[in-house]
C-alpha atoms as a PDB file:
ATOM      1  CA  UNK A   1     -13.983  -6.729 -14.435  1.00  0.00           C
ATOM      2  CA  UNK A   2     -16.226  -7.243 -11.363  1.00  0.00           C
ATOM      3  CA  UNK A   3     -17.249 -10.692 -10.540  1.00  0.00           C
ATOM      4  CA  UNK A   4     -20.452 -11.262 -11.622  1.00  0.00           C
ATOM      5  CA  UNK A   5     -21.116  -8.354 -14.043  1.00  0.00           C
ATOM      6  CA  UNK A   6     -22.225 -10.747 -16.968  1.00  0.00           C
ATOM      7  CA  UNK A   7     -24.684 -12.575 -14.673  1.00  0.00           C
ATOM      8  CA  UNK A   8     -27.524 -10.091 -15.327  1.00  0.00           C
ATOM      9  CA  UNK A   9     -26.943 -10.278 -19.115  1.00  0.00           C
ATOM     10  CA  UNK A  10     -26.968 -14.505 -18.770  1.00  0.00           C
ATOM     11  CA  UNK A  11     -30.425 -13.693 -17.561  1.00  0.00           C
ATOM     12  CA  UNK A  12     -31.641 -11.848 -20.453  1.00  0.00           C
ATOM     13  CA  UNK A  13     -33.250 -14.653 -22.448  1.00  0.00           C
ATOM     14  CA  UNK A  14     -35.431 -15.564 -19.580  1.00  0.00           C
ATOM     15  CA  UNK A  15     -36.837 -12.551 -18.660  1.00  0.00           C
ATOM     16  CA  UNK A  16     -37.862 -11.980 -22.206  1.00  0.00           C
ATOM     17  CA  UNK A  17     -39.334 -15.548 -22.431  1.00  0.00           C
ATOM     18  CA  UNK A  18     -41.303 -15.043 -19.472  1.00  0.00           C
ATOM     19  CA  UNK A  19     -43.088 -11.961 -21.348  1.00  0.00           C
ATOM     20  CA  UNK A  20     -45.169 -14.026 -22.761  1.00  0.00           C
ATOM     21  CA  UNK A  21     -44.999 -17.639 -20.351  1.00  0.00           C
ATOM     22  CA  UNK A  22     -48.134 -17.957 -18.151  1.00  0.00           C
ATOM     23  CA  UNK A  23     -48.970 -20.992 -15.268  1.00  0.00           C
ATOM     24  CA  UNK A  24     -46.925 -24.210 -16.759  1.00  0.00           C
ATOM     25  CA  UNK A  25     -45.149 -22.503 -18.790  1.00  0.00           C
ATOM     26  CA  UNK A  26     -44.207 -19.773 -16.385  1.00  0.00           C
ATOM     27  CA  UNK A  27     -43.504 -22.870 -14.395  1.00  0.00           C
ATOM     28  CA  UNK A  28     -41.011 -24.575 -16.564  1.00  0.00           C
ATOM     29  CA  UNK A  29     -39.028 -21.423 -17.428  1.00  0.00           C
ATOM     30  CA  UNK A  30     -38.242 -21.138 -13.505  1.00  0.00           C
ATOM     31  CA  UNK A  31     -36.598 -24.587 -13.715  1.00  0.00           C
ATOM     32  CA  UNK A  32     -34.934 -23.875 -16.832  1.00  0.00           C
ATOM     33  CA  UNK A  33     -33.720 -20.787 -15.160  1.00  0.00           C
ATOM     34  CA  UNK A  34     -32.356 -22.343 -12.220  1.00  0.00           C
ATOM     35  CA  UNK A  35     -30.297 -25.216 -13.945  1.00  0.00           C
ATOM     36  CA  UNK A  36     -29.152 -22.787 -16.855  1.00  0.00           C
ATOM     37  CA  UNK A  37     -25.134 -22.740 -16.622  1.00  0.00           C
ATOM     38  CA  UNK A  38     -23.689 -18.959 -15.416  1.00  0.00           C
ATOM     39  CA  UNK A  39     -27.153 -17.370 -13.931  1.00  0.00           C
ATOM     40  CA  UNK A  40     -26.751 -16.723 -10.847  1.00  0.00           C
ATOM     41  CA  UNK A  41     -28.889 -14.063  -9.939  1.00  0.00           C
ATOM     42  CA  UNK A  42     -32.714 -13.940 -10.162  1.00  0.00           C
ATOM     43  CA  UNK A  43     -34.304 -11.053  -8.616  1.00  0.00           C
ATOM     44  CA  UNK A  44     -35.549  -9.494 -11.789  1.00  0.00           C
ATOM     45  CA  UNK A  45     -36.810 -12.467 -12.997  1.00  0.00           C
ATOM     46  CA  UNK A  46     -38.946 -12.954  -9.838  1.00  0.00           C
ATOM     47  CA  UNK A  47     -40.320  -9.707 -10.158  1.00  0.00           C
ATOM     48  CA  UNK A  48     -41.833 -10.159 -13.228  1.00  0.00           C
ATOM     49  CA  UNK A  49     -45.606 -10.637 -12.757  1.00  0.00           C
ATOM     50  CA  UNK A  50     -45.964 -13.854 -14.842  1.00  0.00           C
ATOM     51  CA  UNK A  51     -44.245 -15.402 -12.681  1.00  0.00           C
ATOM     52  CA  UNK A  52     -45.762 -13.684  -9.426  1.00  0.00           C
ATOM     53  CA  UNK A  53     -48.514 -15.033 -10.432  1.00  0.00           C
ATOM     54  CA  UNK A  54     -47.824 -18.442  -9.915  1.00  0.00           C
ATOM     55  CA  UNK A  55     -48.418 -17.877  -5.933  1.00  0.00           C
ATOM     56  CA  UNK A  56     -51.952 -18.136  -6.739  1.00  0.00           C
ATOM     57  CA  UNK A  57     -51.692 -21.585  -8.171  1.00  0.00           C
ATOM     58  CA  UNK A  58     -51.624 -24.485  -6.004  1.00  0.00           C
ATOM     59  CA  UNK A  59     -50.051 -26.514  -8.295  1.00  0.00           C
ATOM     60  CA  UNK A  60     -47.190 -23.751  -9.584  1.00  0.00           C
ATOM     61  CA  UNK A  61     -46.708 -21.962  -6.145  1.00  0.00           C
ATOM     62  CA  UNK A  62     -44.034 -24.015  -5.253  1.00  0.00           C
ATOM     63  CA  UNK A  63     -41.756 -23.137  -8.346  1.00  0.00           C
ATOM     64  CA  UNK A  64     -42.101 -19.157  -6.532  1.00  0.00           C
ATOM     65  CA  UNK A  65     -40.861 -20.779  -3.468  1.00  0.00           C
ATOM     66  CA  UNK A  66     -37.898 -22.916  -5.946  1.00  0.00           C
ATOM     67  CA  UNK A  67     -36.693 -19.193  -7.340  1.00  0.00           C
ATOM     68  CA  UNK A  68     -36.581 -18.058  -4.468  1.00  0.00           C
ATOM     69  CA  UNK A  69     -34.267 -20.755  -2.470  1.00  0.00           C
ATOM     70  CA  UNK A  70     -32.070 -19.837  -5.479  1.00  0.00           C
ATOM     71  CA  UNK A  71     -32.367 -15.992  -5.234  1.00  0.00           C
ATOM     72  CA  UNK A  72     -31.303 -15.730  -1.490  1.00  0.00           C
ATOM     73  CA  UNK A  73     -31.608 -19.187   0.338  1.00  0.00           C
ATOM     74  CA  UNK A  74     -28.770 -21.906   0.558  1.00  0.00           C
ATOM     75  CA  UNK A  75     -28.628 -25.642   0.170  1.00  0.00           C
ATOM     76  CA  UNK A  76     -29.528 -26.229   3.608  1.00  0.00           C
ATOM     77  CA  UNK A  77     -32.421 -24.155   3.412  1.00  0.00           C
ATOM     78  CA  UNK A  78     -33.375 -26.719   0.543  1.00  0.00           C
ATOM     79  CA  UNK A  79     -32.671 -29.935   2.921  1.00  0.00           C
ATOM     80  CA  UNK A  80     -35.336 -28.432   5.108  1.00  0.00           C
ATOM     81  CA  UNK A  81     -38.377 -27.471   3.213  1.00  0.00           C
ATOM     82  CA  UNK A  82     -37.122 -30.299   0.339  1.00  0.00           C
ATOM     83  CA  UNK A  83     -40.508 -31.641   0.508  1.00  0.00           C
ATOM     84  CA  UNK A  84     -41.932 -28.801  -0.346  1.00  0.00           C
ATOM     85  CA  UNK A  85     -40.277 -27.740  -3.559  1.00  0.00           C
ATOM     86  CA  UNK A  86     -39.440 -29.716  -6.555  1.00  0.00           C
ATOM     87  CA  UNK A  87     -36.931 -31.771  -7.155  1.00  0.00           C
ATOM     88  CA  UNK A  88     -33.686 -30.680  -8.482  1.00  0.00           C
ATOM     89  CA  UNK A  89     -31.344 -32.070 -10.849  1.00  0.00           C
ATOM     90  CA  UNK A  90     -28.262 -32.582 -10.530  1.00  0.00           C
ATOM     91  CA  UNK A  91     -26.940 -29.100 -12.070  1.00  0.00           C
ATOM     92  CA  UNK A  92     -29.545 -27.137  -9.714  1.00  0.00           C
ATOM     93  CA  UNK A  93     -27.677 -28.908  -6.697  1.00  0.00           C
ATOM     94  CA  UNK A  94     -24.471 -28.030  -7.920  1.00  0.00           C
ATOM     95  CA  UNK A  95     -25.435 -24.188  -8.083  1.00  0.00           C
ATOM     96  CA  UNK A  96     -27.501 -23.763  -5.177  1.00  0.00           C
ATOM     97  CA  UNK A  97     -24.350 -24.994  -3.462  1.00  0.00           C
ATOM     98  CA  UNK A  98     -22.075 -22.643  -5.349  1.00  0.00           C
ATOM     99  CA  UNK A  99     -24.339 -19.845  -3.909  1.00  0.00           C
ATOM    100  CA  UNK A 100     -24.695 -21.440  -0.785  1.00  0.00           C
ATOM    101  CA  UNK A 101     -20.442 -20.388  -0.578  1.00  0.00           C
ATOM    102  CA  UNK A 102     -20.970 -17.124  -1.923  1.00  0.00           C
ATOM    103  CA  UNK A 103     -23.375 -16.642   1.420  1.00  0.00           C
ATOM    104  CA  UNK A 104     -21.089 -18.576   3.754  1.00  0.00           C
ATOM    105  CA  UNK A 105     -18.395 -16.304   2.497  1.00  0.00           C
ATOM    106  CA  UNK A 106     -20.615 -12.917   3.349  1.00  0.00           C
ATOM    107  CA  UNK A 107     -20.441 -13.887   6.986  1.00  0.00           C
ATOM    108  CA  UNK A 108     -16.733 -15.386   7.421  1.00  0.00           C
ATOM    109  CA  UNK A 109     -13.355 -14.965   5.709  1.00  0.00           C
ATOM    110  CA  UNK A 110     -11.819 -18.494   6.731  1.00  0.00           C
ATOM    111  CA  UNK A 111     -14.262 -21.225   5.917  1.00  0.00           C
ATOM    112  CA  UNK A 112     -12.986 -24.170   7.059  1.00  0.00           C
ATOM    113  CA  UNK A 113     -12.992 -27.352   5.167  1.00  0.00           C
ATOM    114  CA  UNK A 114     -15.308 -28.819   8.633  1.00  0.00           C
ATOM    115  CA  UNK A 115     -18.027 -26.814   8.152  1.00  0.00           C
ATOM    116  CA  UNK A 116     -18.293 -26.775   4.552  1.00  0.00           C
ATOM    117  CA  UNK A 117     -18.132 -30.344   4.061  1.00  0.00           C
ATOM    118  CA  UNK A 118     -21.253 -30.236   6.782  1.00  0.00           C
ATOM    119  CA  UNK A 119     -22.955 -27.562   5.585  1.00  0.00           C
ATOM    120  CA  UNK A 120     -22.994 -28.630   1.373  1.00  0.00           C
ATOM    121  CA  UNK A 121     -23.223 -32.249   2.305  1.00  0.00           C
ATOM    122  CA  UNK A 122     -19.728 -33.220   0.159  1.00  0.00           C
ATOM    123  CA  UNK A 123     -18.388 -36.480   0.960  1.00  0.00           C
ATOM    124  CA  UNK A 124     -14.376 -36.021   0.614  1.00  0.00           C
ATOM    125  CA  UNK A 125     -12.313 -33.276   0.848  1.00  0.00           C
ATOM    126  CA  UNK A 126     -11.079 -33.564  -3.004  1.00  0.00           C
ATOM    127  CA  UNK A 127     -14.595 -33.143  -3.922  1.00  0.00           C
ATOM    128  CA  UNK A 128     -15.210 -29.356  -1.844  1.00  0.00           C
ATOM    129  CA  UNK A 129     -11.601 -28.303  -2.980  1.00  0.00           C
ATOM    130  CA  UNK A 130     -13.292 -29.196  -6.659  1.00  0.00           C
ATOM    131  CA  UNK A 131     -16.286 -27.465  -5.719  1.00  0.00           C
ATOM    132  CA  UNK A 132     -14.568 -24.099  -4.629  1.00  0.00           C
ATOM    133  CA  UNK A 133     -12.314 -24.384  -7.601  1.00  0.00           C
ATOM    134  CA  UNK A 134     -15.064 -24.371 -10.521  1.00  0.00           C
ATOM    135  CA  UNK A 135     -16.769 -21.819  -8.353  1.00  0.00           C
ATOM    136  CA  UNK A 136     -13.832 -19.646  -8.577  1.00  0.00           C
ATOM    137  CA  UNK A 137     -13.335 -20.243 -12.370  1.00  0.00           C
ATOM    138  CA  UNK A 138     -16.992 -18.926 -12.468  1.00  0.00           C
ATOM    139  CA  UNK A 139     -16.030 -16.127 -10.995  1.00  0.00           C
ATOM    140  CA  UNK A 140     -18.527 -16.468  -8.144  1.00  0.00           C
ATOM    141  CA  UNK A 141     -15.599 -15.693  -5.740  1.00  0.00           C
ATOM    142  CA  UNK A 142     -12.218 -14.907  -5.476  1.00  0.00           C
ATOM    143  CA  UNK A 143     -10.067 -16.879  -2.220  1.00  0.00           C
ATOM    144  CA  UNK A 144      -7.361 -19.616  -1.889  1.00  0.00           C
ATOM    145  CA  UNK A 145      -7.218 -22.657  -0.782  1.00  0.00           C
ATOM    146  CA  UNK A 146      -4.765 -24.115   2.041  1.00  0.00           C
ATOM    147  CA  UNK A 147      -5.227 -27.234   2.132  1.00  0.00           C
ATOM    148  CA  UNK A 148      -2.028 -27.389   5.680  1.00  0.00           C
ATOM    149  CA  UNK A 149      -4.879 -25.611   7.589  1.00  0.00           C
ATOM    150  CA  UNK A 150      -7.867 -27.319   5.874  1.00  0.00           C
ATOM    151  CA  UNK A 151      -9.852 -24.294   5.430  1.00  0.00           C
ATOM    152  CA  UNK A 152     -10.577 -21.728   2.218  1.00  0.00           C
ATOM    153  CA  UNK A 153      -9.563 -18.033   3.350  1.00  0.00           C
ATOM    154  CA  UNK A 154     -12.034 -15.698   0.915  1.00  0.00           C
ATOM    155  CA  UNK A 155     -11.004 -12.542  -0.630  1.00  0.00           C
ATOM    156  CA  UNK A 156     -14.158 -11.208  -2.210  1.00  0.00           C
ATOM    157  CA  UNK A 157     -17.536 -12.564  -3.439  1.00  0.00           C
ATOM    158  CA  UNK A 158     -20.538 -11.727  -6.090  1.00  0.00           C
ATOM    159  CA  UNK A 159     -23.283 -10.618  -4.340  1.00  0.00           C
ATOM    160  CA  UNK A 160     -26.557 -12.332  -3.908  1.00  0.00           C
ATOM    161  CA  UNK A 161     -30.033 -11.082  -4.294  1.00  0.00           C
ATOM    162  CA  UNK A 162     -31.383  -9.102  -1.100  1.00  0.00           C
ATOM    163  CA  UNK A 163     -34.090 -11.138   0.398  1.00  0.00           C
ATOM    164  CA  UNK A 164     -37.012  -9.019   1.646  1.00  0.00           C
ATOM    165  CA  UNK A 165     -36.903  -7.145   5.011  1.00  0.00           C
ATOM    166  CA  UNK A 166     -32.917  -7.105   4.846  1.00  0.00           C
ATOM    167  CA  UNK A 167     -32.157  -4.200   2.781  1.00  0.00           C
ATOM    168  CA  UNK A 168     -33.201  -2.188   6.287  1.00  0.00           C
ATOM    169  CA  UNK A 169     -30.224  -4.213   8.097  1.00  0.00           C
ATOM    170  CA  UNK A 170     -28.111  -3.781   5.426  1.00  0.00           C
ATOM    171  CA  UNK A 171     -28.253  -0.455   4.950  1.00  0.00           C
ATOM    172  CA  UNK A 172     -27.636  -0.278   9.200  1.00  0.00           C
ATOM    173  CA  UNK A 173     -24.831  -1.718   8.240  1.00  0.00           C
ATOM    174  CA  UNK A 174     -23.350   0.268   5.941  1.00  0.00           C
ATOM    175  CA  UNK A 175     -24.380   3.404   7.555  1.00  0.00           C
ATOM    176  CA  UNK A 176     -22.308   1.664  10.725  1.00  0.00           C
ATOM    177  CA  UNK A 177     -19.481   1.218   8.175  1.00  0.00           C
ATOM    178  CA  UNK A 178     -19.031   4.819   6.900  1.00  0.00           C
ATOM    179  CA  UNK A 179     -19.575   6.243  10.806  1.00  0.00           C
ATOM    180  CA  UNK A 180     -16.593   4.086  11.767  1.00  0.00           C
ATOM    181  CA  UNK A 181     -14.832   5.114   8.309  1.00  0.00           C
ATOM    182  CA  UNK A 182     -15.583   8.678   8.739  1.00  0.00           C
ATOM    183  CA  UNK A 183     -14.285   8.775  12.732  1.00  0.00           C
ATOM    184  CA  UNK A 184     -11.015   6.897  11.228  1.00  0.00           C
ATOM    185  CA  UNK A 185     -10.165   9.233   8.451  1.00  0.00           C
ATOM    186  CA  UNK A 186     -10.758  12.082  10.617  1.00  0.00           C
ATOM    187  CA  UNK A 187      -8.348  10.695  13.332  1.00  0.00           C
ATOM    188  CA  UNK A 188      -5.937  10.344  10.456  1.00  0.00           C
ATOM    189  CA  UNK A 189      -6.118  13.884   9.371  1.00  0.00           C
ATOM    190  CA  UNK A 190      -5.547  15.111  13.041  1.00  0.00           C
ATOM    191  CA  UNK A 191      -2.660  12.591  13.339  1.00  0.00           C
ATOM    192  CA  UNK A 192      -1.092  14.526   9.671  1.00  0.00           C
ATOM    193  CA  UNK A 193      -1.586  18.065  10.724  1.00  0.00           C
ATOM    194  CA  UNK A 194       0.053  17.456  14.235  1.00  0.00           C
ATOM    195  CA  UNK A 195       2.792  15.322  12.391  1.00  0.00           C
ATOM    196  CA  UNK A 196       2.960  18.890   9.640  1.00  0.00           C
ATOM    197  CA  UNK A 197       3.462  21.035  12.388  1.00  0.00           C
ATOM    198  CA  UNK A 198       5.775  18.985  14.091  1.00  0.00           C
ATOM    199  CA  UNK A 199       7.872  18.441  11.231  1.00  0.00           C
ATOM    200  CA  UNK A 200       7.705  22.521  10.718  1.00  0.00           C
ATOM    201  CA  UNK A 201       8.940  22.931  14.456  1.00  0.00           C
ATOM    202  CA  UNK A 202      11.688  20.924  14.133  1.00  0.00           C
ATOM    203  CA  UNK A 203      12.787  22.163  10.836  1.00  0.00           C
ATOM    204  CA  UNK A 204      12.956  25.792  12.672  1.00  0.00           C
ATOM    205  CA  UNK A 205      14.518  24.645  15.398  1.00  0.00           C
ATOM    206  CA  UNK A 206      17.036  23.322  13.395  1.00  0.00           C
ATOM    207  CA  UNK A 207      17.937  26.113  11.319  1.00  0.00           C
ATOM    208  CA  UNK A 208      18.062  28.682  14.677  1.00  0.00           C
ATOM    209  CA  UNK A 209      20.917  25.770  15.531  1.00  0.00           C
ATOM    210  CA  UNK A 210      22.759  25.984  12.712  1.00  0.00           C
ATOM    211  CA  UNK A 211      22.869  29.722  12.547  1.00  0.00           C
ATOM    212  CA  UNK A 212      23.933  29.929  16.437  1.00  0.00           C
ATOM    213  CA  UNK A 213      26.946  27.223  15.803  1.00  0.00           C
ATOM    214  CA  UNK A 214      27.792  29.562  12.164  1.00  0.00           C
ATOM    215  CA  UNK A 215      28.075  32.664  14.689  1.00  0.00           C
ATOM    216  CA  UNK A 216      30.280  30.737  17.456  1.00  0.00           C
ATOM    217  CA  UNK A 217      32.394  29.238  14.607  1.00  0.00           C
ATOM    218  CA  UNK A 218      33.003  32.697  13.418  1.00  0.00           C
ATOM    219  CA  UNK A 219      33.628  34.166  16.891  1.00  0.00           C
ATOM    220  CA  UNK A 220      36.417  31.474  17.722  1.00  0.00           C
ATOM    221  CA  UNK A 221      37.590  31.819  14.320  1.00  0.00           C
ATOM    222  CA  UNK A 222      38.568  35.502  14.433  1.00  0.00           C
ATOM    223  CA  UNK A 223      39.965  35.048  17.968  1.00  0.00           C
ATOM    224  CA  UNK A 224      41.765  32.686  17.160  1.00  0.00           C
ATOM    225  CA  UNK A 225      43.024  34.802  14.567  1.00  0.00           C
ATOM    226  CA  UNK A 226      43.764  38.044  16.709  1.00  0.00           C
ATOM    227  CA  UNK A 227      46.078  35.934  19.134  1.00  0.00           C
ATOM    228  CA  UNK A 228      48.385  34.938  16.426  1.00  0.00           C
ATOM    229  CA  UNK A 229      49.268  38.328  15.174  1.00  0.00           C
ATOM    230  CA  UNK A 230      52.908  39.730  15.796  1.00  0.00           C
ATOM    231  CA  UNK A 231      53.214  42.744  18.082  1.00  0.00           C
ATOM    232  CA  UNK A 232      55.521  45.312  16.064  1.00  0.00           C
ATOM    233  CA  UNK A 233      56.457  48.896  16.431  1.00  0.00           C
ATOM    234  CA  UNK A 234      54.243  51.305  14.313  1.00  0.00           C
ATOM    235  CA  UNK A 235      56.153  51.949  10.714  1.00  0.00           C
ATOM    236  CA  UNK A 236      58.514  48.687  10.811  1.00  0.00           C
ATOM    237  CA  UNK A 237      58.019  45.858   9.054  1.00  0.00           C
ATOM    238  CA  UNK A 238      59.103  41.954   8.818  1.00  0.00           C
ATOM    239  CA  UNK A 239      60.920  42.902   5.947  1.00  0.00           C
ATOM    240  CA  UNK A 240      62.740  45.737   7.137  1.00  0.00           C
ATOM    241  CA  UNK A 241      63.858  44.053  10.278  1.00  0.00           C
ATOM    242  CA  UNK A 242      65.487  41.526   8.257  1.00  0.00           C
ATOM    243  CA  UNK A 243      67.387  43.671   6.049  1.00  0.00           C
ATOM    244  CA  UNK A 244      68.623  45.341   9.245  1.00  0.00           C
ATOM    245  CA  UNK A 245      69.902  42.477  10.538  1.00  0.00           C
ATOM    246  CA  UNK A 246      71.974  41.233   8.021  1.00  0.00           C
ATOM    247  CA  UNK A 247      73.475  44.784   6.841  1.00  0.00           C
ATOM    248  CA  UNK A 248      74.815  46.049  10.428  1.00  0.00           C
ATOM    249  CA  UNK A 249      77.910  48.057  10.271  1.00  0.00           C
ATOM    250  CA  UNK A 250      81.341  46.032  11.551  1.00  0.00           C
ATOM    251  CA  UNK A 251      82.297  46.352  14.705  1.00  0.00           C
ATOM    252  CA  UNK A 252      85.156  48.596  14.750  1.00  0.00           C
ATOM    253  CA  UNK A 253      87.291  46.606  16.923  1.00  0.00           C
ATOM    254  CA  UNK A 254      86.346  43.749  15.089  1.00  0.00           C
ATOM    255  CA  UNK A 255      87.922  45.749  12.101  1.00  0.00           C
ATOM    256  CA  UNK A 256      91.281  46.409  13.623  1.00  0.00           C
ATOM    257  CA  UNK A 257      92.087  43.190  14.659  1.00  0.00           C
ATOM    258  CA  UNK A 258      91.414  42.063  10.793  1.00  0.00           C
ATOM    259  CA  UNK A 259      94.195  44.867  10.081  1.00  0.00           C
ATOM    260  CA  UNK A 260      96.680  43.762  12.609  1.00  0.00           C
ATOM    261  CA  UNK A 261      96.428  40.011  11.271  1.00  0.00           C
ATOM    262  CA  UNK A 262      97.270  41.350   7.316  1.00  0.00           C
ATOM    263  CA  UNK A 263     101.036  40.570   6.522  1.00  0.00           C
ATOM    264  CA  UNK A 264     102.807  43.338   4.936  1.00  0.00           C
ATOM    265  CA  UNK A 265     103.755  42.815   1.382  1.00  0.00           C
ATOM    266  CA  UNK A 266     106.691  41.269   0.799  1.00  0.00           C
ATOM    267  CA  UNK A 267     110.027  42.348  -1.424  1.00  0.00           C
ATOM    268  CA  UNK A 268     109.098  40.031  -4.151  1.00  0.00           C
ATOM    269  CA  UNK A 269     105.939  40.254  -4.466  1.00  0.00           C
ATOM    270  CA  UNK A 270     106.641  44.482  -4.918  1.00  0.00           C
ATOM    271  CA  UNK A 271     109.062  43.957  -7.296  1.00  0.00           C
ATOM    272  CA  UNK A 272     106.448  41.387  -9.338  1.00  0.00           C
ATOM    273  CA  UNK A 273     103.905  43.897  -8.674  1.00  0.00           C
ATOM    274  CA  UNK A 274     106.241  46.797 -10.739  1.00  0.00           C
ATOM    275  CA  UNK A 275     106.519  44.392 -13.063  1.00  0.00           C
ATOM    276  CA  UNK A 276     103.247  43.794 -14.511  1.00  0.00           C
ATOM    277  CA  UNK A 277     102.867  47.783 -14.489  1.00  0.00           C
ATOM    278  CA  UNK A 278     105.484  48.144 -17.265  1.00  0.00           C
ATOM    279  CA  UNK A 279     104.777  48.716 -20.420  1.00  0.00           C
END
């Protein structure tokens, strides 16, 4: 949830009050307005012409000026013309200062505890850091508090009712805001596509590489390949050449010499030899 998205409907009952409140009465729903707990916002109710109408009494017109101090001013802008509204209580203090943050908070992230304590007239330290706390719990704003650095460092705020003559600088503003933006985002797409086509390049380039070092692996590879092959005779083989070897015919002189070197069979062993032949 947003911060102050209830704040309109906290407003409700007053805005159908002052349907019917004219002069006094008109009068005393702004102040019960401004010290009701969790409404913060007033612009509709200032609108309204019962209560516009109060400008034309000398006696109300300053109750106009007391909504709005609360719609867009700030506590110091109540120390200044104090004289010249009516006097608050002590709840209407306590808010105007709450909003009195908010605006503070529009125009800087780190507030520090110095000028707060200046600008919202708090006397100690432990009473702003309980200020900023219930202000937070109201979801006024969202921020944390350091108290090493003495300062509050703001995340995000409600916003406050546009005073008149401002919506033309704050629509400047935002128009300044969305040039910048666009100029930004359109850097950032420039920066992708040249970052795409880069990456595309590359990945090309890389591939071309890899098919180049495939072919030169393959080149080496059968070379290597060719230069180990044995150089044989067409029709012989391995196999044959080894059988050849080992069944070579004897060397004839080799053979005699094996016949000079038998002994001649003895008497005996004839005689044992016509032996075994009988029946």
């Amino acid at each position: 949830m947003e911060l102050g998205s209830n704040f309109s409907a906290k407003l409700e009952p007053f805005l159908l009050m002052s349907k019917s409140a004219k002069g006094a009465a008109a009068a005393k729903l702004v102040q019960d307005a401004t010290s009701a707990p969790g409404v913060f916002v007033f612009a509709e109710l200032l609108e309204l012409p019962n209560i516009q109408e109060l400008t034309n009494s000398e006696q109300h017109a300053p109750y106009i000026s007391l909504l709005q101090l609360f719609s867009y001013n700030t506590y110091q802008d109540y120390l200044k013309h104090k004289d010249n509204l009516p006097p608050l209580n002590q709840a209407q203090i306590t808010k105007l200062k709450y909003l009195s943050i908010v605006s503070l908070a529009a125009e800087r992230r780190i507030l520090p505890y110095s000028q707060l304590l200046e600008t919202l007239q708090m006397p100690t330290i432990r009473e702003l850091e309980d200020l900023i706390i219930d202000a937070i719990y109201l979801d006024l704003l969202r921020g944390k508090l350091d108290q090493k650095e003495q300062q509050l460092e703001v995340e995000y705020t409600m916003g406050r009712d546009v005073e008149p003559g401002k919506i033309e600088s704050i629509l400047s503003a935002l128009q300044s805001w969305a040039a910048t933006t666009s100029a930004v985002l359109s850097t950032l797409d420039q920066k992708l596509e040249y970052i795409s086509s880069h990456s595309e390049a590359v990945h090309a380039e890389n591939e071309e590489h890899e098919r180049a070092l495939a072919s030169n692996l393959k080149d080496v590879f059968d070379r290597q390949k060719d230069s180990k092959g044995p150089k044989r005779a067409p029709g012989t083989s391995s196999l044959a050449g080894g059988l050849g070897d080992s069944m070579d015919v004897d060397d004839p002189v080799a053979e005699s010499t094996k016949l000079k070197n038998r002994k001649a069979p003895t008497e005996s062993a004839i005689k044992r030899h016509g032996k075994r032949n009988r029946f």
